[in-house]
Protein backbone atom coordinates (compact mmCIF):
# COMPACT_ATOMS: atom_id res chain seq x y z
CA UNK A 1 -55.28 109.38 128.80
CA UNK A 2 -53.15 106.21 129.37
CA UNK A 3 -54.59 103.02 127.91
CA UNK A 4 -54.72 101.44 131.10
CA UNK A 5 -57.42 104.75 132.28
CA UNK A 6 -59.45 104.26 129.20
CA UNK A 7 -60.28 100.82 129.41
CA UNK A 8 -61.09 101.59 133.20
CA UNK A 9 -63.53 103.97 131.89
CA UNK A 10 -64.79 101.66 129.79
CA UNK A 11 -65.41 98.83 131.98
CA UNK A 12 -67.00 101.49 134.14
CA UNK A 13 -69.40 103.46 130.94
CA UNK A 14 -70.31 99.44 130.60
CA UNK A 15 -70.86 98.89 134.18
CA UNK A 16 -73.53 101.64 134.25
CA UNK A 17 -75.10 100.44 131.12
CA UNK A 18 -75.85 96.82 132.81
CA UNK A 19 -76.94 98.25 136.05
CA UNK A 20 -78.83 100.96 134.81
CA UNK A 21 -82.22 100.73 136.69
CA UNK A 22 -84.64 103.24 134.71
CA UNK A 23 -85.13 100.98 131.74
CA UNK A 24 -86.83 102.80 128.51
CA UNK A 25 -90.15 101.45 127.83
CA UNK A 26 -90.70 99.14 124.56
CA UNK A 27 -91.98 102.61 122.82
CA UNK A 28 -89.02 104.63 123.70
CA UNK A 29 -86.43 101.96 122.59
CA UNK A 30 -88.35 101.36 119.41
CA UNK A 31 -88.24 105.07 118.85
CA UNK A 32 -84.64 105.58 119.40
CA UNK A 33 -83.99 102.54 117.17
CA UNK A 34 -86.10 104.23 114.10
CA UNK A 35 -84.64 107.84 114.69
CA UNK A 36 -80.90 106.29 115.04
CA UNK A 37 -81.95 104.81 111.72
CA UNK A 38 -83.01 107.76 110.26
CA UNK A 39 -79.75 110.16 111.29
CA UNK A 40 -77.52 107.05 110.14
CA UNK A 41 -79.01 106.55 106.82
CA UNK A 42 -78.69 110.01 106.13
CA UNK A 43 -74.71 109.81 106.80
CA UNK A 44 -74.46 106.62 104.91
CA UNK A 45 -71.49 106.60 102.72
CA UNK A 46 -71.56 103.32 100.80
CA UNK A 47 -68.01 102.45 101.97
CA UNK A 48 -69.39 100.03 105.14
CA UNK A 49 -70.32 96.53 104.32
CA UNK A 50 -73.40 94.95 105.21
CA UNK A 51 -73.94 94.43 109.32
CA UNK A 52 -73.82 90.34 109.63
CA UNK A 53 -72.79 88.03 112.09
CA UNK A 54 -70.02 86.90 108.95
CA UNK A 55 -69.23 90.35 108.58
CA UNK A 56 -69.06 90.59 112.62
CA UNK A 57 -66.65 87.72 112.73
CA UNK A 58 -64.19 88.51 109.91
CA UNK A 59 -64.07 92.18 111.53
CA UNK A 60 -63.07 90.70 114.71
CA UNK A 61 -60.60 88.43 112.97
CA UNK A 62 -58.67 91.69 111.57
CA UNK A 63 -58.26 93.32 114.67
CA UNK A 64 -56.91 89.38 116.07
CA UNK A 65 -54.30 89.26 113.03
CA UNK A 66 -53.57 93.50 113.86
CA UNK A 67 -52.78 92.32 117.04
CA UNK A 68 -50.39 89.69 116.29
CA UNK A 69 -48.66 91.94 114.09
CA UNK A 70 -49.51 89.66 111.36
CA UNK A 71 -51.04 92.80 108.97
CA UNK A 72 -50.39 96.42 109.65
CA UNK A 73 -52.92 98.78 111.51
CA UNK A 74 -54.94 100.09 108.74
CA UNK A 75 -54.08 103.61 110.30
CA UNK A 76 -50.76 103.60 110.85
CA UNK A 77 -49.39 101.29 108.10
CA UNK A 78 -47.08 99.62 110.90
CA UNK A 79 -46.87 96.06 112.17
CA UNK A 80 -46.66 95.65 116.15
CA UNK A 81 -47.30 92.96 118.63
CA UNK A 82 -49.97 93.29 121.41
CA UNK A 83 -50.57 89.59 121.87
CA UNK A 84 -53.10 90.92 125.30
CA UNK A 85 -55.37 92.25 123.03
CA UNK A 86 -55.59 89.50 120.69
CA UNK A 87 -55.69 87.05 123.34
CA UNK A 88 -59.19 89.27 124.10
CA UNK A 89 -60.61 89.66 121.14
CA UNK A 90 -59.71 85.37 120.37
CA UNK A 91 -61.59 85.46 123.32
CA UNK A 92 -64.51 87.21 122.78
CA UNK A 93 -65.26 85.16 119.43
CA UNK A 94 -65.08 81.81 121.44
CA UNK A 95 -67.64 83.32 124.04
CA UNK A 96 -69.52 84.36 120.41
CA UNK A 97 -69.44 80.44 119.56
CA UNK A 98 -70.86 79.43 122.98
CA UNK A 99 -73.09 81.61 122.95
CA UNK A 100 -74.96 81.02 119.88
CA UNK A 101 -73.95 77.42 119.74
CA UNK A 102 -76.88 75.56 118.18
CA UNK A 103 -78.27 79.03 116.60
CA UNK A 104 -76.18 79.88 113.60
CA UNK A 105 -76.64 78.92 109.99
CA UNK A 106 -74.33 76.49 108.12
CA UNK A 107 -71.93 79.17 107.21
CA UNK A 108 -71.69 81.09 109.89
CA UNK A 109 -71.19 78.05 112.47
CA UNK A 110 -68.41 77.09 109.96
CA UNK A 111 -66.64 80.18 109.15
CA UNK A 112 -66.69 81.03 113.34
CA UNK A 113 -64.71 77.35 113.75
CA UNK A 114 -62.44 77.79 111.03
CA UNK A 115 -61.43 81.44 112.23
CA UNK A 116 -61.38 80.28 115.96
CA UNK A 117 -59.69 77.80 114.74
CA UNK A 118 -56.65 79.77 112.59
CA UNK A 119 -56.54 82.95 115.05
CA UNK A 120 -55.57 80.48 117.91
CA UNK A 121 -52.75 78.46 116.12
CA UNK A 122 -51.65 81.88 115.10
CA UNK A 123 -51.86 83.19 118.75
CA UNK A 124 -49.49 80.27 119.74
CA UNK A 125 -47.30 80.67 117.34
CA UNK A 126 -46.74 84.29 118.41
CA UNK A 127 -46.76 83.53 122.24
CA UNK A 128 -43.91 80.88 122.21
């Protein structure tokens, strides 16, 4: 499947997610969310770090500096350009700083600047 067709497919799996009209009740989302924890536990292999909005933020920022070719792809070993992508994913942390603007803690308000910040000069750099 060519890129172009999965992110099509995406956009459209997404689509149907928002518009979805048979919302679970309360009871059925909180039991999904304890069995989901349950199964997930269970494959837990210790290599993850812990799920916060830092952790969020620098995991976004490696898949910015993947993009600009500024680190290999952890599965390939090789360094390529697809400034698109990091343009998106710059993108998606600045809608992540609107959107909690006035909700974060110190360090997380500062550490979403500061990468916002870098991964853009970077981006520029790149696009010239």
């Amino acid at each position: 499947m060519s890129e172009k067709n999965e992110r099509s497919q995406a956009s459209q799996t997404a689509h149907d997610f928002a518009n979805k009209q048979d919302i679970p009740e309360q009871g059925e989302r909180k039991q999904a969310a304890e069995a989901y924890a349950d199964k997930a536990g269970k494959h837990e292999t210790g290599a993850m770090p812990k799920v916060d909005l830092n952790t969020f933020i620098l995991s976004l920022s490696s898949s910015v500096l993947v993009h600009l070719g500024e680190v290999p792809d952890p599965e390939t070993g090789q360094s390529s350009q697809n400034l698109p992508m990091a343009r998106h994913t710059i993108d998606i942390l600045g809608m992540l700083e609107k959107k909690t603007q006035g909700n974060l803690e110190p360090d997380e308000d500062t550490l979403l600047k500061n990468v916002l910040f870098e991964l853009r000069m970077k981006y520029v750099q790149k696009a010239e």
